[in-house]
PDB file of N, CA and C in Angstrom:
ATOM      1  N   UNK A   1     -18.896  -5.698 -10.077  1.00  0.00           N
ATOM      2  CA  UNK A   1     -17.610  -6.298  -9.785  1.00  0.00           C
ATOM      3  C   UNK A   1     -16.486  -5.260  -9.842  1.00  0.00           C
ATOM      4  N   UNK A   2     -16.601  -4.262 -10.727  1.00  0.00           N
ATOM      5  CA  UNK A   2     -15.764  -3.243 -10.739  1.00  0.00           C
ATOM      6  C   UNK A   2     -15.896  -2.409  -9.754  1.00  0.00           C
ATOM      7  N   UNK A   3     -15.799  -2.478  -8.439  1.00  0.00           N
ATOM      8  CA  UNK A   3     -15.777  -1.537  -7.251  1.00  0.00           C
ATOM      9  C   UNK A   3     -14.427  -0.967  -7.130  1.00  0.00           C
ATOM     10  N   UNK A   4     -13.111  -0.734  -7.483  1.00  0.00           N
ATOM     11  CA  UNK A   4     -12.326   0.170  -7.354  1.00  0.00           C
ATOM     12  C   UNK A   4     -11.588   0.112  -8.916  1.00  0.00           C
ATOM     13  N   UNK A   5     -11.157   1.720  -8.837  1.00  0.00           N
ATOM     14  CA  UNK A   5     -10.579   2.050  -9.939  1.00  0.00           C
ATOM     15  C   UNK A   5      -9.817   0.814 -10.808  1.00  0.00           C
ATOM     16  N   UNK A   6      -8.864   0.743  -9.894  1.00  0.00           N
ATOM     17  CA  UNK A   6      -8.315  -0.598 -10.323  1.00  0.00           C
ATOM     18  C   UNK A   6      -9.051  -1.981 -10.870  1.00  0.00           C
ATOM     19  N   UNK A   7     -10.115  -2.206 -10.457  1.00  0.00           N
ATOM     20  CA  UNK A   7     -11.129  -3.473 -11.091  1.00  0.00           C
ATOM     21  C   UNK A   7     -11.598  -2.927 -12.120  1.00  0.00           C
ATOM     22  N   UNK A   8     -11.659  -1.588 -12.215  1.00  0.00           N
ATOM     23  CA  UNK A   8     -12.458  -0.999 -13.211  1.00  0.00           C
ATOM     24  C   UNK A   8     -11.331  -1.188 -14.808  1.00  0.00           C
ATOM     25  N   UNK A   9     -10.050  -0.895 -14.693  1.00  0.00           N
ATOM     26  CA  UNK A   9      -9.230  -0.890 -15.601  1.00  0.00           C
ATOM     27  C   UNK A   9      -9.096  -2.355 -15.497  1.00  0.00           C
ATOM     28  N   UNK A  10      -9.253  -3.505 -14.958  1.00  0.00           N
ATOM     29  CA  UNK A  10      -9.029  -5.090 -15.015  1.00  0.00           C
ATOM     30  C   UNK A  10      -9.857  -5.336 -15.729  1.00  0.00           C
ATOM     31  N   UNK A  11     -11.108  -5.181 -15.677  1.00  0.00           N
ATOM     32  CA  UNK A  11     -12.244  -5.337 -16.177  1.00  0.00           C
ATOM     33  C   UNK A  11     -12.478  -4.931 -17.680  1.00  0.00           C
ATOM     34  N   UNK A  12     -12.030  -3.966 -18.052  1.00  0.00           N
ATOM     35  CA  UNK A  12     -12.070  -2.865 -19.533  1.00  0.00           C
ATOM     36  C   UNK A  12     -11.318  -3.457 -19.829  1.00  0.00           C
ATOM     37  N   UNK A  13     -10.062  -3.862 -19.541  1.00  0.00           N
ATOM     38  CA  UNK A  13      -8.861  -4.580 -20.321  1.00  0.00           C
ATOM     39  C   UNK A  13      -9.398  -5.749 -20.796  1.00  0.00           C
ATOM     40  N   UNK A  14     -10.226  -7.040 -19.610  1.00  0.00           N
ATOM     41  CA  UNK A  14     -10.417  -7.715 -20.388  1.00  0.00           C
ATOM     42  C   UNK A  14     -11.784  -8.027 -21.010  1.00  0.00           C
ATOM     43  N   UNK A  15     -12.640  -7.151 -21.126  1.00  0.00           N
ATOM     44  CA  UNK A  15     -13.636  -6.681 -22.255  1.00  0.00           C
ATOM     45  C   UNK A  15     -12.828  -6.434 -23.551  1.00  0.00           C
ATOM     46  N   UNK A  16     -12.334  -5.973 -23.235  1.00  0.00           N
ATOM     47  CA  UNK A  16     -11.501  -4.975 -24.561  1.00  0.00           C
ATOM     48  C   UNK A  16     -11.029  -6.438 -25.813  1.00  0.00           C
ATOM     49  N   UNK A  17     -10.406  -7.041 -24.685  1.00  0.00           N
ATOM     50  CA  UNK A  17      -9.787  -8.570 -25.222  1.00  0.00           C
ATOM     51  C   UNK A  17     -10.418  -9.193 -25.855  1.00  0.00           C
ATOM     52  N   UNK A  18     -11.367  -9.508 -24.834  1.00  0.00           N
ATOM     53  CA  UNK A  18     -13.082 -10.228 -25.501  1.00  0.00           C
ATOM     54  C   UNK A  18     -13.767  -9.735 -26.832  1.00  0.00           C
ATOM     55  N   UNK A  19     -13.767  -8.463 -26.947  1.00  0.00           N
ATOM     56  CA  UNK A  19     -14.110  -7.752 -28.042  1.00  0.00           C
ATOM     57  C   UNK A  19     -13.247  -8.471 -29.835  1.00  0.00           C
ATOM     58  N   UNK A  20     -12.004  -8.105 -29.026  1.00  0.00           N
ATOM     59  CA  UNK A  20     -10.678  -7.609 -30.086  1.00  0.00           C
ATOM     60  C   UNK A  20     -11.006  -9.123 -30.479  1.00  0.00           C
ATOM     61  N   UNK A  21     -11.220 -10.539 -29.990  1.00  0.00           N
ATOM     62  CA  UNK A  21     -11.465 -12.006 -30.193  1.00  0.00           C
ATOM     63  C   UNK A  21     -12.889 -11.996 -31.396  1.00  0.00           C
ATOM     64  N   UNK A  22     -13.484 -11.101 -30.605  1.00  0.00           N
ATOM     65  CA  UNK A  22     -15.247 -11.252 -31.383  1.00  0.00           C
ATOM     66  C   UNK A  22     -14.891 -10.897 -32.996  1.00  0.00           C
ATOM     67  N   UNK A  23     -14.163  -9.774 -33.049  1.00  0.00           N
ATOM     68  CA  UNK A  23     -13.792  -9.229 -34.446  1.00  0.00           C
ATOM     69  C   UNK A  23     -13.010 -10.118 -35.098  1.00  0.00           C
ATOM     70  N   UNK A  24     -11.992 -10.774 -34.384  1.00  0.00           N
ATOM     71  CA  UNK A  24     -11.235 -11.534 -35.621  1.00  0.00           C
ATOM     72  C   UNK A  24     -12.391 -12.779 -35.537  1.00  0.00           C
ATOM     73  N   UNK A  25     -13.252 -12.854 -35.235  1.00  0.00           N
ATOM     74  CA  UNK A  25     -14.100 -14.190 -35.635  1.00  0.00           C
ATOM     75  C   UNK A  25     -15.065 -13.434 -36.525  1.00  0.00           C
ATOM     76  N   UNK A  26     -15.341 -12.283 -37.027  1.00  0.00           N
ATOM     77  CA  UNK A  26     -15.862 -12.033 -37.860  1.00  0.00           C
ATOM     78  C   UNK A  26     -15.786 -10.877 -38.762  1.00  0.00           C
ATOM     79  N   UNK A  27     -14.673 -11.037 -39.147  1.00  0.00           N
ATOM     80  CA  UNK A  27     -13.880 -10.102 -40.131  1.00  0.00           C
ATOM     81  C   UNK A  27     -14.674 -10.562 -41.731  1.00  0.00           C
ATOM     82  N   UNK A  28     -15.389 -11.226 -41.710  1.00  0.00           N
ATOM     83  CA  UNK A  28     -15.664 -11.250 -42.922  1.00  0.00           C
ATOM     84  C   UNK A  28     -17.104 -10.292 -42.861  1.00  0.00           C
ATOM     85  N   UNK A  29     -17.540 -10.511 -41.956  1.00  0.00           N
ATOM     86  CA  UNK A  29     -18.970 -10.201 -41.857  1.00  0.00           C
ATOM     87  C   UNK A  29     -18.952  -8.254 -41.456  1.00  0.00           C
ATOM     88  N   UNK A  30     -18.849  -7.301 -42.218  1.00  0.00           N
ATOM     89  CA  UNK A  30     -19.355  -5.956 -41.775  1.00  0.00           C
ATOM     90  C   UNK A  30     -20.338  -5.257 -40.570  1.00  0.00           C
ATOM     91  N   UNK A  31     -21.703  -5.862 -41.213  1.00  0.00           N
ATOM     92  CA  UNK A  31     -22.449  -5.429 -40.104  1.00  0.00           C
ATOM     93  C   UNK A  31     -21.737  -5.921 -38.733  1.00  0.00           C
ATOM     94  N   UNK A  32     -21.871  -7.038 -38.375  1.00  0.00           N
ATOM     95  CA  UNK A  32     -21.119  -7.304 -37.120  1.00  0.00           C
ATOM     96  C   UNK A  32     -19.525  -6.998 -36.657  1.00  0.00           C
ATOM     97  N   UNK A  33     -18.545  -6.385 -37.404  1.00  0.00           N
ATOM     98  CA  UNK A  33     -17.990  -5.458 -36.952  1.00  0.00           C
ATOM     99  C   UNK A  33     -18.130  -4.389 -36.785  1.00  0.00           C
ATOM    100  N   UNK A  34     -19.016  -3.555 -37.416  1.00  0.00           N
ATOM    101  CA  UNK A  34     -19.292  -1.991 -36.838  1.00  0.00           C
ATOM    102  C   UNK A  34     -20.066  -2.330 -35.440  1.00  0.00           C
ATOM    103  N   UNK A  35     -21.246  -3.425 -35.499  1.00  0.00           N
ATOM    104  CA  UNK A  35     -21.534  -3.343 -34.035  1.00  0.00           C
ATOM    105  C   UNK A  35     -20.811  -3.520 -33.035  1.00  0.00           C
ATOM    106  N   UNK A  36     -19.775  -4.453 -33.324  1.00  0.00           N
ATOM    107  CA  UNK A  36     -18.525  -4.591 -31.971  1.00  0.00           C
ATOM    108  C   UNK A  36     -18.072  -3.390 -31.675  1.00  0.00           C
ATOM    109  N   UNK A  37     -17.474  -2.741 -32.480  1.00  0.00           N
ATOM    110  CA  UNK A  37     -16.951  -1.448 -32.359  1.00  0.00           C
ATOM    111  C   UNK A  37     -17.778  -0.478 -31.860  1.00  0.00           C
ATOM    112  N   UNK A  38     -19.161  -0.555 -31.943  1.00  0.00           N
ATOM    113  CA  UNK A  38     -19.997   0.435 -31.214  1.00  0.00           C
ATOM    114  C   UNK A  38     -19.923   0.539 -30.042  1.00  0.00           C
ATOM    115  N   UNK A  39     -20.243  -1.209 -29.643  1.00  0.00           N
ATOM    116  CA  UNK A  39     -20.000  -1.594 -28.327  1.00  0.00           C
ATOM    117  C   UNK A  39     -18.799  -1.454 -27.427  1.00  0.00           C
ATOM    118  N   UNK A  40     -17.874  -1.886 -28.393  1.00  0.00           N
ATOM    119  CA  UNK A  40     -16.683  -1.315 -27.641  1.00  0.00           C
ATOM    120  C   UNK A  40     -16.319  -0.108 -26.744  1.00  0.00           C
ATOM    121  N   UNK A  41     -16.937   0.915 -27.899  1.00  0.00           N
ATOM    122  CA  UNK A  41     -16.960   2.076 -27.217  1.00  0.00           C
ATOM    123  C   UNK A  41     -17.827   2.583 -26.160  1.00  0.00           C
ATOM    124  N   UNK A  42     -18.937   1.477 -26.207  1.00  0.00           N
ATOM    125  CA  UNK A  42     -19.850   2.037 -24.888  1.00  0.00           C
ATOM    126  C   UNK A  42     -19.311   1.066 -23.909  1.00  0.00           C
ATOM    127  N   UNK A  43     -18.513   0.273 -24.034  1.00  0.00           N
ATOM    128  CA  UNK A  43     -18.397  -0.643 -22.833  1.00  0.00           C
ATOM    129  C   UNK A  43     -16.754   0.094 -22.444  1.00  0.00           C
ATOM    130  N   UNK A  44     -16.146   0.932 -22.882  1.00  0.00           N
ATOM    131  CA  UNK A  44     -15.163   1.920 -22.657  1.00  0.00           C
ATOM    132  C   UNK A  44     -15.556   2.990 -22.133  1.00  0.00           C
ATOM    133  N   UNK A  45     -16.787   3.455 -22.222  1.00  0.00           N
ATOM    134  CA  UNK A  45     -17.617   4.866 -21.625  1.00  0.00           C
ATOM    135  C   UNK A  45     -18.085   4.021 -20.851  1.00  0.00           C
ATOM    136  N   UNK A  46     -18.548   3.744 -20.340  1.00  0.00           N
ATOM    137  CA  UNK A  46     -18.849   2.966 -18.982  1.00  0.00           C
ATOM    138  C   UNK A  46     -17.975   2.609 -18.028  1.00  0.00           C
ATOM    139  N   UNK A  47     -17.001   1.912 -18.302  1.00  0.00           N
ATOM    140  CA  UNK A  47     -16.068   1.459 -17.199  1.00  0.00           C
ATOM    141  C   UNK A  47     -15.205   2.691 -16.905  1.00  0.00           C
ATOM    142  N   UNK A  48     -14.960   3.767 -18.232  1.00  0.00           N
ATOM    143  CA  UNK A  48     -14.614   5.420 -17.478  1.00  0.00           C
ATOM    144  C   UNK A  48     -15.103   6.093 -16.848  1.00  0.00           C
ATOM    145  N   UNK A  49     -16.210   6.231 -17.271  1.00  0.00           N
ATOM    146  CA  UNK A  49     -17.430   6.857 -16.212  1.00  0.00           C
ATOM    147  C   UNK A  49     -17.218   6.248 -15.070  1.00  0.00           C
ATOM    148  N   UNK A  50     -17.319   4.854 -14.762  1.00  0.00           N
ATOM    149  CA  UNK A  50     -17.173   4.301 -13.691  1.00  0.00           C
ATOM    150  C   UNK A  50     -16.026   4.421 -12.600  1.00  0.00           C
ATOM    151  N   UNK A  51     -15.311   4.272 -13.712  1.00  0.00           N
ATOM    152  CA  UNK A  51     -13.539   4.864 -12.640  1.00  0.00           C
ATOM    153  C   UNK A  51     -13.784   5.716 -12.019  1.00  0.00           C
ATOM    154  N   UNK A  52     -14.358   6.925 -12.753  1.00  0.00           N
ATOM    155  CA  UNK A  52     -14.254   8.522 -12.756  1.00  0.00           C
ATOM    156  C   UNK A  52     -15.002   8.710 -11.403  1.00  0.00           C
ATOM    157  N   UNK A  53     -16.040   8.174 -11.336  1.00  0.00           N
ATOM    158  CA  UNK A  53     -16.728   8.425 -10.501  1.00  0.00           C
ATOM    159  C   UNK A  53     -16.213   7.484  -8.871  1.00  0.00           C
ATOM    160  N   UNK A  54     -15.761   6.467  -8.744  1.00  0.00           N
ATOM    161  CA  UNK A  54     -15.266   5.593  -8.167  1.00  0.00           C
ATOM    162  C   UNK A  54     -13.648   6.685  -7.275  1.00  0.00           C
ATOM    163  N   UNK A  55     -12.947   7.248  -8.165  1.00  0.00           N
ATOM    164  CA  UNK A  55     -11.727   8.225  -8.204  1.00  0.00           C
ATOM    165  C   UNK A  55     -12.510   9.389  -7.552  1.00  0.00           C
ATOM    166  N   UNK A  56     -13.461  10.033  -7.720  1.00  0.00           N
ATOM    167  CA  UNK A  56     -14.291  11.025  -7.136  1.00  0.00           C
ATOM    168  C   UNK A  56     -14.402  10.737  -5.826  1.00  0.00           C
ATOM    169  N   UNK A  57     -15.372   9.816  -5.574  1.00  0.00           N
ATOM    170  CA  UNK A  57     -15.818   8.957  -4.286  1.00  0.00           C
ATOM    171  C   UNK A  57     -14.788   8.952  -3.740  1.00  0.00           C
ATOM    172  N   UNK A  58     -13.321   8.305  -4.081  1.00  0.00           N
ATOM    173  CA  UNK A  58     -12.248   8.532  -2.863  1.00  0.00           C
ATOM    174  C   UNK A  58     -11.283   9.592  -2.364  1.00  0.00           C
ATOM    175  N   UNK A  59     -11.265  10.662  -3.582  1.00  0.00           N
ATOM    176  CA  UNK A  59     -10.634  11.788  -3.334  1.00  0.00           C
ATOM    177  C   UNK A  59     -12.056  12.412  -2.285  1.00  0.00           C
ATOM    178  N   UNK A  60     -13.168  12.345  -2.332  1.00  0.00           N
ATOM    179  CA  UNK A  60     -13.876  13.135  -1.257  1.00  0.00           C
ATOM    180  C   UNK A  60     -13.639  12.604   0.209  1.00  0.00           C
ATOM    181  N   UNK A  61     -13.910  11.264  -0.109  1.00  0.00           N
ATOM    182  CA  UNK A  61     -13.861  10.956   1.368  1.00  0.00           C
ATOM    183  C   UNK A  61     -11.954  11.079   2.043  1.00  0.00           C
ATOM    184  N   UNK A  62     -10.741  11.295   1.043  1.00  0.00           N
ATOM    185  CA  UNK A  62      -9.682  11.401   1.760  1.00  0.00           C
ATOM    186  C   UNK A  62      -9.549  13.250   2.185  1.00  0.00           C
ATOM    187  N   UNK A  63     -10.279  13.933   1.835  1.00  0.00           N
ATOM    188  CA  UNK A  63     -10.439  15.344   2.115  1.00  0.00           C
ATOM    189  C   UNK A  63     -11.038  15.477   3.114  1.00  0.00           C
ATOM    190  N   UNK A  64     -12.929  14.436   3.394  1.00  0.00           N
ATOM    191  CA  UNK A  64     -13.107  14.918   4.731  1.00  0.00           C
ATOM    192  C   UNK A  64     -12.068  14.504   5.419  1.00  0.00           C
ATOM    193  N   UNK A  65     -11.419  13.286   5.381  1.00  0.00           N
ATOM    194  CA  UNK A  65     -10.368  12.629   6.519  1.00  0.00           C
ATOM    195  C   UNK A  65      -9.502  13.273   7.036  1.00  0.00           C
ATOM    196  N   UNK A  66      -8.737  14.288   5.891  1.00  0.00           N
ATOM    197  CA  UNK A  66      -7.759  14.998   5.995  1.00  0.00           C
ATOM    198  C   UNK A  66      -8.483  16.491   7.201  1.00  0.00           C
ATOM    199  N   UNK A  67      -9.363  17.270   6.085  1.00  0.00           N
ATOM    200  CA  UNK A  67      -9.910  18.203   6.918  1.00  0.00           C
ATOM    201  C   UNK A  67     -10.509  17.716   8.370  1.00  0.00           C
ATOM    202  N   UNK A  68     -11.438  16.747   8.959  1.00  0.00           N
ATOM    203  CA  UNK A  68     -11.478  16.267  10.159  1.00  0.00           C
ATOM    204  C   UNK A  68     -10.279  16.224  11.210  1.00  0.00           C
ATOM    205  N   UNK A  69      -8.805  15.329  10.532  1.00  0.00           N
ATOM    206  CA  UNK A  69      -7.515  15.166  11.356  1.00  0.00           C
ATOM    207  C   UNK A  69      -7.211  16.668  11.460  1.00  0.00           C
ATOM    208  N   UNK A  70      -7.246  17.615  10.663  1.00  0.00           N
ATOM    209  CA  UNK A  70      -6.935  18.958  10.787  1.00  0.00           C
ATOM    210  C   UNK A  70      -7.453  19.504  11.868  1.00  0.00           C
ATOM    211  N   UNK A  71      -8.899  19.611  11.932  1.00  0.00           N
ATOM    212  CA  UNK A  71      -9.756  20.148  13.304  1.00  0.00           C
ATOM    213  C   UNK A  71      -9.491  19.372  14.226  1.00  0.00           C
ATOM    214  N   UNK A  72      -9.115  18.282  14.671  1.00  0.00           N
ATOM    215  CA  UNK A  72      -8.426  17.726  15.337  1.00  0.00           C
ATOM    216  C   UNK A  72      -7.325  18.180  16.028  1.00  0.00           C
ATOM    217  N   UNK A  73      -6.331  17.922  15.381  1.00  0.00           N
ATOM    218  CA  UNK A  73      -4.856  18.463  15.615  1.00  0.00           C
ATOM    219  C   UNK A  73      -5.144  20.132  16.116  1.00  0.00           C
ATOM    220  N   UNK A  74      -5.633  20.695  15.650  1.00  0.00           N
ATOM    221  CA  UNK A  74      -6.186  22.465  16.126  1.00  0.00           C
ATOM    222  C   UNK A  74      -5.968  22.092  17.300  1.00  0.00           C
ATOM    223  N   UNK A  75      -7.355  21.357  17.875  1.00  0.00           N
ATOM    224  CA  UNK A  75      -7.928  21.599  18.567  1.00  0.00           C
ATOM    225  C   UNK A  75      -7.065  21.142  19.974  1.00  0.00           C
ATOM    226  N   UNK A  76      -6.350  20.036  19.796  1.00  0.00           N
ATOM    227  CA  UNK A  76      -4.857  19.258  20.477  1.00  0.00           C
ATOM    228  C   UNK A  76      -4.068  20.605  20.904  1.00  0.00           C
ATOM    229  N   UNK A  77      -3.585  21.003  20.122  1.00  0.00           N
ATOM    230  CA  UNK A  77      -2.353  22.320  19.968  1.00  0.00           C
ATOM    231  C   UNK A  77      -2.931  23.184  20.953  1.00  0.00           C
ATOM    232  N   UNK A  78      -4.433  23.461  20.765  1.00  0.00           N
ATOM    233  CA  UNK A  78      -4.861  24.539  21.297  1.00  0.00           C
ATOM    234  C   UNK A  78      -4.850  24.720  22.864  1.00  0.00           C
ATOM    235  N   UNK A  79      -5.156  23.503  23.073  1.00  0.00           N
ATOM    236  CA  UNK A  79      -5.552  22.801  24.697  1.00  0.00           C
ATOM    237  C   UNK A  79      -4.282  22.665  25.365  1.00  0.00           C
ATOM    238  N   UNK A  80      -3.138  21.741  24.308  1.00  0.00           N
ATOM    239  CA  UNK A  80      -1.962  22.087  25.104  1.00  0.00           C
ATOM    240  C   UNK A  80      -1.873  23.120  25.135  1.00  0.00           C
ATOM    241  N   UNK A  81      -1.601  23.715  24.441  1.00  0.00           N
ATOM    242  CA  UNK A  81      -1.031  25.417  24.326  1.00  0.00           C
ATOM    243  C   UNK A  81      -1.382  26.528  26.192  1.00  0.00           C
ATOM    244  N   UNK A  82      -2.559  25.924  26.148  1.00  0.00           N
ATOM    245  CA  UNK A  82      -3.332  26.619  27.589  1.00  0.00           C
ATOM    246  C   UNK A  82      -2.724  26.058  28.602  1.00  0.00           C
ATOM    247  N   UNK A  83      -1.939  25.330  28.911  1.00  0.00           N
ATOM    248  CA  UNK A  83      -1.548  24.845  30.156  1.00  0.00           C
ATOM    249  C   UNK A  83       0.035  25.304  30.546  1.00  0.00           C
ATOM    250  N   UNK A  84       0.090  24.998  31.580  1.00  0.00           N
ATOM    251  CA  UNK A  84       0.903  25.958  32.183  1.00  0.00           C
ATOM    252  C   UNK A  84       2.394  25.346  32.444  1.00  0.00           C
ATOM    253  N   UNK A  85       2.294  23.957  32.555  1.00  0.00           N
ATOM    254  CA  UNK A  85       3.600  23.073  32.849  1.00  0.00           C
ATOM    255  C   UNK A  85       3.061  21.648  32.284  1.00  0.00           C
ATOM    256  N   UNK A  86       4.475  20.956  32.445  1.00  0.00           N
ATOM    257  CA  UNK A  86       4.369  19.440  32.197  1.00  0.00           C
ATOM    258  C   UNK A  86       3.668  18.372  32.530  1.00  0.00           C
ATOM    259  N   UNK A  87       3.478  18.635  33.819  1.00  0.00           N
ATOM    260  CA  UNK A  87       2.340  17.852  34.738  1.00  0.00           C
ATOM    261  C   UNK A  87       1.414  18.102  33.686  1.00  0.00           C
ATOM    262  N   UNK A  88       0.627  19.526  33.650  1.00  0.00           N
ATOM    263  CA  UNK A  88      -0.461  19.369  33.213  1.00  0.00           C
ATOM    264  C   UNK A  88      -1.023  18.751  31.606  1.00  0.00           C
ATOM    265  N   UNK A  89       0.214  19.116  30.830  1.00  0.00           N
ATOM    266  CA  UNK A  89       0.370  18.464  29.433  1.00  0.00           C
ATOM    267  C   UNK A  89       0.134  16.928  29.697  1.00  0.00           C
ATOM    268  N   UNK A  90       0.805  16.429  30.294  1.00  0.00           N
ATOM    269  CA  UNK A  90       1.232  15.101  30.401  1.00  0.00           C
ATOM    270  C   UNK A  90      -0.573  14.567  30.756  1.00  0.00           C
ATOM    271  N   UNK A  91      -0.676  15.262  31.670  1.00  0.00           N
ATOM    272  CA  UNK A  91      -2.118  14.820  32.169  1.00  0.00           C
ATOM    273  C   UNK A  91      -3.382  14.844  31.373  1.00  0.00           C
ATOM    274  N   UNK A  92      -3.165  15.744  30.449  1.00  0.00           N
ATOM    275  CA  UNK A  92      -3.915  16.399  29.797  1.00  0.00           C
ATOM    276  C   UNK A  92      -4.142  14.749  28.841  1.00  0.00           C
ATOM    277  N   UNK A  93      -2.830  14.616  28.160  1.00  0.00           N
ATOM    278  CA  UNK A  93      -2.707  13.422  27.102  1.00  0.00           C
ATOM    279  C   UNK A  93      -2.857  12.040  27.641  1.00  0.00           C
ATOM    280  N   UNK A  94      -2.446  11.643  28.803  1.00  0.00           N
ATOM    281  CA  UNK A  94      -2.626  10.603  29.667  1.00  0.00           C
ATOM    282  C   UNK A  94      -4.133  10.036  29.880  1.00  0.00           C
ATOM    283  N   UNK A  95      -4.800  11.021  29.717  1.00  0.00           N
ATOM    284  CA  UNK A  95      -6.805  11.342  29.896  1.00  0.00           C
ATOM    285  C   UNK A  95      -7.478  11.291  28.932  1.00  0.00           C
ATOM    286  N   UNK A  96      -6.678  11.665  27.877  1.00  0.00           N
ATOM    287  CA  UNK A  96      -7.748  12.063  26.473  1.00  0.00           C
ATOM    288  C   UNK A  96      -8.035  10.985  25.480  1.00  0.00           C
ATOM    289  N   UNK A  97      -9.342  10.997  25.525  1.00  0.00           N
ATOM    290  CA  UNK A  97      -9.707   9.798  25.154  1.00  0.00           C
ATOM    291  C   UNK A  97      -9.636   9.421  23.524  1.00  0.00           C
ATOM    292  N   UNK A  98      -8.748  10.973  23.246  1.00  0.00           N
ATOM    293  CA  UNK A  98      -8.750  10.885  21.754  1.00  0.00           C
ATOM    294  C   UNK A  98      -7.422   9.744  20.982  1.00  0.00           C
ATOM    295  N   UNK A  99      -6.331   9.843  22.512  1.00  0.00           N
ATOM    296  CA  UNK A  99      -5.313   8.875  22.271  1.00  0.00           C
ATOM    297  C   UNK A  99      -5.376   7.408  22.460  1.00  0.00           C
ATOM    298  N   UNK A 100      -6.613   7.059  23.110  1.00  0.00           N
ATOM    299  CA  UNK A 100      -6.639   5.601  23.441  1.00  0.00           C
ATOM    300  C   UNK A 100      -7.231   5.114  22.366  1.00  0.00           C
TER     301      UNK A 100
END
């Protein structure tokens, strides 16, 4: 359910809640607060890990995007660049199937 960063911090928040509830229902009892608290912390390493990796996944794919539009645009500049007048610019962009 946690598929973006953002679900991921919705999610931990309200674990976290759920937790912080479990403990005041058993503040008398020891063993079962150190285990909450164990848990806590692995259910906090998890949904970070998860971000982390989720935050990874989209900074890569906005780099190829970026680097792709880059070779792109080159390659635009370049083609105009070779032509000789307006007609042919115009024609050039009027055709290219990269604008439709």
């Amino acid at each position: 359910m946690a598929a973006t960063p953002e679900k991921c911090d919705e999610y931990q928040t309200k674990t976290s809640i759920q937790l912080e509830e479990l403990e005041g229902k058993f503040t008398d009892f020891e063993e079962f607060i150190e285990t909450i608290i164990e848990k806590r912390e692995e259910v906090y390493a998890a949904f970070d890990a998860r971000k982390n990796s989720l935050i990874e996944k989209r900074n890569k794919k906005s780099s190829a995007l970026a680097n792709a539009s880059s070779r792109i645009l080159k390659g635009v500049q370049k083609k105009a660049q070779s032509f000789n007048t307006a007609v042919e610019i115009n024609g050039y962009f009027a055709s290219d199937l990269i604008d439709q």
